[in-house]
PDB file of N, CA and C in Angstrom:
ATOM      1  N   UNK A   1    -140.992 -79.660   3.846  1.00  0.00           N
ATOM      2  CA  UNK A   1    -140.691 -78.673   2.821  1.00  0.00           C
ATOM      3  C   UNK A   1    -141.447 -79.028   1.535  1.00  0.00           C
ATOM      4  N   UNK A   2    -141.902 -78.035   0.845  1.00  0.00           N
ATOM      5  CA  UNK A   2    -142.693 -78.629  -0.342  1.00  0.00           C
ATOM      6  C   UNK A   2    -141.997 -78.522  -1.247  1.00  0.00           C
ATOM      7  N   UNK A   3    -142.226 -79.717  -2.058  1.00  0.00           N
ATOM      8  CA  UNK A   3    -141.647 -79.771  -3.555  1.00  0.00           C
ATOM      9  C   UNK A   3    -142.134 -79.090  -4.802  1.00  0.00           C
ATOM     10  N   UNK A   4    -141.668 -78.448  -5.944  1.00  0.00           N
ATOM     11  CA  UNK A   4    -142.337 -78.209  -7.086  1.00  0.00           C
ATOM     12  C   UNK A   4    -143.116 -79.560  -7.550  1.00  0.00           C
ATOM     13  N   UNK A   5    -143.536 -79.101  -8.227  1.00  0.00           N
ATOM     14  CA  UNK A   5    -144.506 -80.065  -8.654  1.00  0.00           C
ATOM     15  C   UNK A   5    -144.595 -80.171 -10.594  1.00  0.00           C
ATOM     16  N   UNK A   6    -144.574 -81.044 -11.025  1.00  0.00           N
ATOM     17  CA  UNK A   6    -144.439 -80.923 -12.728  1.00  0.00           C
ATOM     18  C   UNK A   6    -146.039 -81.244 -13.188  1.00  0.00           C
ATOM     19  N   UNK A   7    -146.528 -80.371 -14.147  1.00  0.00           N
ATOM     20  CA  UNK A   7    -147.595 -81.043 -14.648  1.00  0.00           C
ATOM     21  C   UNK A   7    -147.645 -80.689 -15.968  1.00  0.00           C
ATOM     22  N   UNK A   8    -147.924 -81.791 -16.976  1.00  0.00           N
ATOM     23  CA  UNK A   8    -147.920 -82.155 -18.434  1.00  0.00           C
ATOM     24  C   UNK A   8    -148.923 -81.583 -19.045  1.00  0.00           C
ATOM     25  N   UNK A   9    -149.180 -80.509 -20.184  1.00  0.00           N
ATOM     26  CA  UNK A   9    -149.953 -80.283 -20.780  1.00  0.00           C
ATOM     27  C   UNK A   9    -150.143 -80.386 -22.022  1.00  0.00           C
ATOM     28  N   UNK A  10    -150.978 -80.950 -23.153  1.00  0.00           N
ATOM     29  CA  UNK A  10    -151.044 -80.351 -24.117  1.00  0.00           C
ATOM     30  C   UNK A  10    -151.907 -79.583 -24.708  1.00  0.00           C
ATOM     31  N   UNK A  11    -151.190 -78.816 -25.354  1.00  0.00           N
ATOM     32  CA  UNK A  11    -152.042 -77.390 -25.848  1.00  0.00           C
ATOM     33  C   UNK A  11    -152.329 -77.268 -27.463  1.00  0.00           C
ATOM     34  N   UNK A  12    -153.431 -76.874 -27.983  1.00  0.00           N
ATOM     35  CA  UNK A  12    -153.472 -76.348 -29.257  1.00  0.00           C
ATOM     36  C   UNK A  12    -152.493 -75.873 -30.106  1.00  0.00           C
ATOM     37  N   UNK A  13    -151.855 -75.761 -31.386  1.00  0.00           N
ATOM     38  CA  UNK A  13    -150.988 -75.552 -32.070  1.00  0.00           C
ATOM     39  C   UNK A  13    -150.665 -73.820 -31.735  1.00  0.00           C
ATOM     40  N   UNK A  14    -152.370 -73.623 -32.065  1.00  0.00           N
ATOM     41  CA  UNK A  14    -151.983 -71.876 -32.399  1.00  0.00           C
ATOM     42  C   UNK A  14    -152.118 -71.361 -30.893  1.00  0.00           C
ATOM     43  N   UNK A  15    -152.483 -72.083 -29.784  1.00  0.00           N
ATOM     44  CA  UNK A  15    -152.281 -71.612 -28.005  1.00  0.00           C
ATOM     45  C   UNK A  15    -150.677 -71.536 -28.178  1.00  0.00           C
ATOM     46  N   UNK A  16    -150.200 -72.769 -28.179  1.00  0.00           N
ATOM     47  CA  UNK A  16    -148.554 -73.271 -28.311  1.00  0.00           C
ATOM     48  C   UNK A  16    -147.733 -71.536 -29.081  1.00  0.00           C
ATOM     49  N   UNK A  17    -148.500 -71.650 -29.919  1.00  0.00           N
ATOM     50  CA  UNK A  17    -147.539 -70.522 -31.056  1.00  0.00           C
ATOM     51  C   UNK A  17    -147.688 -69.139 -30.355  1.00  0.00           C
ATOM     52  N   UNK A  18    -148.836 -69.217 -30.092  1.00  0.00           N
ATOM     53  CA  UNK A  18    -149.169 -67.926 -29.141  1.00  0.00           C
ATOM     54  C   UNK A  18    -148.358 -67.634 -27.730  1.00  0.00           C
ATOM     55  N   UNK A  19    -147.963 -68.512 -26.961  1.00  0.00           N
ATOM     56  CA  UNK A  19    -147.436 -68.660 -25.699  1.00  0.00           C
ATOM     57  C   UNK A  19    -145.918 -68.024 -26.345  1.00  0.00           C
ATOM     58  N   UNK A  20    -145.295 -69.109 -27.143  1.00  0.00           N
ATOM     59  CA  UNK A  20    -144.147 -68.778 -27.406  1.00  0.00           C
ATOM     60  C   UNK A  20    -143.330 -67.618 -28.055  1.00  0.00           C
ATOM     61  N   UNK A  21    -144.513 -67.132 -28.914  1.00  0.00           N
ATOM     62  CA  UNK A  21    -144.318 -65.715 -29.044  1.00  0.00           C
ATOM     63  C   UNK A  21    -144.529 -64.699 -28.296  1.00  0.00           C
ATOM     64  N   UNK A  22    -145.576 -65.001 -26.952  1.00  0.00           N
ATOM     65  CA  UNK A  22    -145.613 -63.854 -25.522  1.00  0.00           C
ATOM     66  C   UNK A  22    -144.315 -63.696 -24.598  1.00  0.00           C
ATOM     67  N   UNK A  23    -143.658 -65.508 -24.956  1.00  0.00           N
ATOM     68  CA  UNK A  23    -142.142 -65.533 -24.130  1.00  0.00           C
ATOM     69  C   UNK A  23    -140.643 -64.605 -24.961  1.00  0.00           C
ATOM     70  N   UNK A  24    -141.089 -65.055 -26.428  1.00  0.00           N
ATOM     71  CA  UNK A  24    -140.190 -64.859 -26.478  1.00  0.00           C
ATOM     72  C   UNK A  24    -140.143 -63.026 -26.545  1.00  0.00           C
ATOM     73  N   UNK A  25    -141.228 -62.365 -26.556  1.00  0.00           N
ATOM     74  CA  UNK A  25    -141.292 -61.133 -26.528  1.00  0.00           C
ATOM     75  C   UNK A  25    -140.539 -60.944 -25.133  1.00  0.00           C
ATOM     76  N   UNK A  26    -141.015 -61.392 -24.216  1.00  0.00           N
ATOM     77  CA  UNK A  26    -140.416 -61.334 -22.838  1.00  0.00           C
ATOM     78  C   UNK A  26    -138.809 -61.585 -22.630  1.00  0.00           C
ATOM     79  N   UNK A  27    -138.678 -62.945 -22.899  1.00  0.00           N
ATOM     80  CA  UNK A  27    -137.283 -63.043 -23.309  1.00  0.00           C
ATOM     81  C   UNK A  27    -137.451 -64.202 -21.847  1.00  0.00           C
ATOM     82  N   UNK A  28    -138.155 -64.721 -21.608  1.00  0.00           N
ATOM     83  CA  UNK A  28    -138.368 -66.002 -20.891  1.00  0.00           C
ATOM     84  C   UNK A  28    -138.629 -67.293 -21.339  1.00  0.00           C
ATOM     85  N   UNK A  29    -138.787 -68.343 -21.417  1.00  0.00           N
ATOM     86  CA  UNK A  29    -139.160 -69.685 -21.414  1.00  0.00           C
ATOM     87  C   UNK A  29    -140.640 -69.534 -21.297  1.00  0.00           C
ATOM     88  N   UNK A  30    -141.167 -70.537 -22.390  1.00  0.00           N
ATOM     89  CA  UNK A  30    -142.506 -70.623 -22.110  1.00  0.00           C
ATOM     90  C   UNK A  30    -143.142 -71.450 -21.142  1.00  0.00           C
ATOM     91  N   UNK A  31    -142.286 -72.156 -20.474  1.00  0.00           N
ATOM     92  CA  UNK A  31    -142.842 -72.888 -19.138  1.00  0.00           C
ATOM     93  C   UNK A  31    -142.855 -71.900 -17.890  1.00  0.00           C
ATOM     94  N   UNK A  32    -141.507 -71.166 -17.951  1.00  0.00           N
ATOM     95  CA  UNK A  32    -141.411 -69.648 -17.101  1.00  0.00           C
ATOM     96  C   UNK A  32    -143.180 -68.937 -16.952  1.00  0.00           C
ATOM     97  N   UNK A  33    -143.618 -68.680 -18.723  1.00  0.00           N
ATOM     98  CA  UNK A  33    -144.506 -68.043 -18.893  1.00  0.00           C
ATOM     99  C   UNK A  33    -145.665 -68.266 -18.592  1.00  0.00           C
ATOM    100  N   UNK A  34    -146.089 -70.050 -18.879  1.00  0.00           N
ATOM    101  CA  UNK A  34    -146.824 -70.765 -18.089  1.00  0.00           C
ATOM    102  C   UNK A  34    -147.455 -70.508 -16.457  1.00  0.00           C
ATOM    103  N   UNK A  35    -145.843 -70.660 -16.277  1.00  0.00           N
ATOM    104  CA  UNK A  35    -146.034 -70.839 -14.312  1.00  0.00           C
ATOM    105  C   UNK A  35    -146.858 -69.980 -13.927  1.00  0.00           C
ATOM    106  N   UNK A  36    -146.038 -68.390 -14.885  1.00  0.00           N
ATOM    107  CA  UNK A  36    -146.442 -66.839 -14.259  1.00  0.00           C
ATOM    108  C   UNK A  36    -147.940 -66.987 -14.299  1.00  0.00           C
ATOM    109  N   UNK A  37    -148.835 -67.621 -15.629  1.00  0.00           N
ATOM    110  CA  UNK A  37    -149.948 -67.191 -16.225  1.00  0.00           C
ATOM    111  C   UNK A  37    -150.693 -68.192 -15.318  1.00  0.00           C
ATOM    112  N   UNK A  38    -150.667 -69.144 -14.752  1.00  0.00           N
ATOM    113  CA  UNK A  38    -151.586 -70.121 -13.888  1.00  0.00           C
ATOM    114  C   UNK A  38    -151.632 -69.640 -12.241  1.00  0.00           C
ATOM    115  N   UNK A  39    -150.107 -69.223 -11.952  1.00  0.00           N
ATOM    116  CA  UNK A  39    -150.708 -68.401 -10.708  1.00  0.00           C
ATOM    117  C   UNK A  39    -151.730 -67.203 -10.440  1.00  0.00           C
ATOM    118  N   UNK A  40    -151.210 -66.508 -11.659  1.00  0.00           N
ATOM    119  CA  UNK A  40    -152.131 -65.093 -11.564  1.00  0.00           C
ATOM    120  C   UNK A  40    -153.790 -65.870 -11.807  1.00  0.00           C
ATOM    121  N   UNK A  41    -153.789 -67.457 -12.786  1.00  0.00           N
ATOM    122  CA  UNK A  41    -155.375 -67.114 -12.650  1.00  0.00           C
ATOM    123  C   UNK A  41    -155.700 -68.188 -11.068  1.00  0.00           C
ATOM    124  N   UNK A  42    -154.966 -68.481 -10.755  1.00  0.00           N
ATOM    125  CA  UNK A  42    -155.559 -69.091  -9.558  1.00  0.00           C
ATOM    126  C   UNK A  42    -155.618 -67.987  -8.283  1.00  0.00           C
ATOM    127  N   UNK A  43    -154.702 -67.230  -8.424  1.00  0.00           N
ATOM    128  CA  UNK A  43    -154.824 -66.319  -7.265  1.00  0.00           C
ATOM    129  C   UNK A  43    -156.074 -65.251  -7.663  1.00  0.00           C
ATOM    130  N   UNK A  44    -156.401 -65.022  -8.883  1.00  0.00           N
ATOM    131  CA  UNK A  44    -157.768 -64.268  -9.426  1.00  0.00           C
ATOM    132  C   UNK A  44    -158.982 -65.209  -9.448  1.00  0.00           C
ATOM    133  N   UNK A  45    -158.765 -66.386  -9.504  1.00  0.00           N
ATOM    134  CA  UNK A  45    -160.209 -67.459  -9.186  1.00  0.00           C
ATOM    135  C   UNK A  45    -160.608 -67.015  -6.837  1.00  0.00           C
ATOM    136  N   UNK A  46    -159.288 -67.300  -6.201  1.00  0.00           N
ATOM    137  CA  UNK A  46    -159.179 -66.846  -4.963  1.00  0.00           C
ATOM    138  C   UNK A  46    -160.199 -65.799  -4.857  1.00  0.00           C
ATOM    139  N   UNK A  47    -159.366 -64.754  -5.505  1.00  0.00           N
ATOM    140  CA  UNK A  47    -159.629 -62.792  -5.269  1.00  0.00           C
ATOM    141  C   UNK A  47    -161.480 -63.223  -5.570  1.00  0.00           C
ATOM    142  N   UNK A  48    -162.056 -63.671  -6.398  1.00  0.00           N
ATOM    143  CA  UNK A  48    -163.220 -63.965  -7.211  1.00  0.00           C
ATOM    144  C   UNK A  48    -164.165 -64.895  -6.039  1.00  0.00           C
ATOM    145  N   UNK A  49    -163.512 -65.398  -5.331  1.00  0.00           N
ATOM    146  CA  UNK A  49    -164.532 -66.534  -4.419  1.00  0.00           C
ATOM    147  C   UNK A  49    -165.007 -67.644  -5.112  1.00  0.00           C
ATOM    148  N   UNK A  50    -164.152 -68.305  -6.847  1.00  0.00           N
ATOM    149  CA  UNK A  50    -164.182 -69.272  -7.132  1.00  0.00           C
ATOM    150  C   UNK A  50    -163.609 -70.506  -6.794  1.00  0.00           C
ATOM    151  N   UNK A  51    -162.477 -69.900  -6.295  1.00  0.00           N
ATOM    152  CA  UNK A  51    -161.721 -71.284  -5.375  1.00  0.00           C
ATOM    153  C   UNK A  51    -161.503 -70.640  -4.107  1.00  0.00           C
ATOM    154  N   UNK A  52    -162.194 -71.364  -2.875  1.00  0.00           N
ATOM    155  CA  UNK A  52    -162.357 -71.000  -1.950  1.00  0.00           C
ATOM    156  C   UNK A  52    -160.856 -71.099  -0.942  1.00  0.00           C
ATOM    157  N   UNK A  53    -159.968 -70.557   0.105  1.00  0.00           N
ATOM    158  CA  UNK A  53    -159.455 -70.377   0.610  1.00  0.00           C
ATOM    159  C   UNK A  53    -158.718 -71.879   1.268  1.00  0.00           C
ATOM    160  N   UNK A  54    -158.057 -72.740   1.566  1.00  0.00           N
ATOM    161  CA  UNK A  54    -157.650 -73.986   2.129  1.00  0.00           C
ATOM    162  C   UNK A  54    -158.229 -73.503   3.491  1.00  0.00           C
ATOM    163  N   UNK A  55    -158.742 -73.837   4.539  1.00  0.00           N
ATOM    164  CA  UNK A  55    -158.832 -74.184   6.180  1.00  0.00           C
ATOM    165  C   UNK A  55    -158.067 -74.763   6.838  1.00  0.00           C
ATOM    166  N   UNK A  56    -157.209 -74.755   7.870  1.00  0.00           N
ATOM    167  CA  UNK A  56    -156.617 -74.904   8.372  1.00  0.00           C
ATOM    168  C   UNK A  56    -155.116 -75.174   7.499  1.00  0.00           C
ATOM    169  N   UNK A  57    -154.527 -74.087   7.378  1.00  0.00           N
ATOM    170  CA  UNK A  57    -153.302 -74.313   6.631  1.00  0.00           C
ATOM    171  C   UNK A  57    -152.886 -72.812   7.022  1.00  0.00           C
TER     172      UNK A  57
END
């Protein structure tokens, strides 16, 4: 079964200020907002043929 996985970032003041004001417009957590915003670009690097597909999985 796979586990979540945690990974540490730090970000620019005005990225930081920016995030937290996209959440709190939302009314989510900015780690929530995070998660959402790194899947969509990894699944759009995919869609793009920048990150190529895993093989055998």
């Amino acid at each position: 079964m796979d586990m979540p996985k945690r990974v540490y970032l730090t970000l620019p003041d005005a990225l930081y200020k920016d995030l937290e004001r996209w959440a709190d417009l939302q009314g989510r957590p900015i780690a929530n907002l995070a998660n959402y915003l790194v899947e969509r670009a990894v699944e759009q690097a995919k869609e793009r043929g920048e990150l190529p597909l895993e093989q055998g999985k």
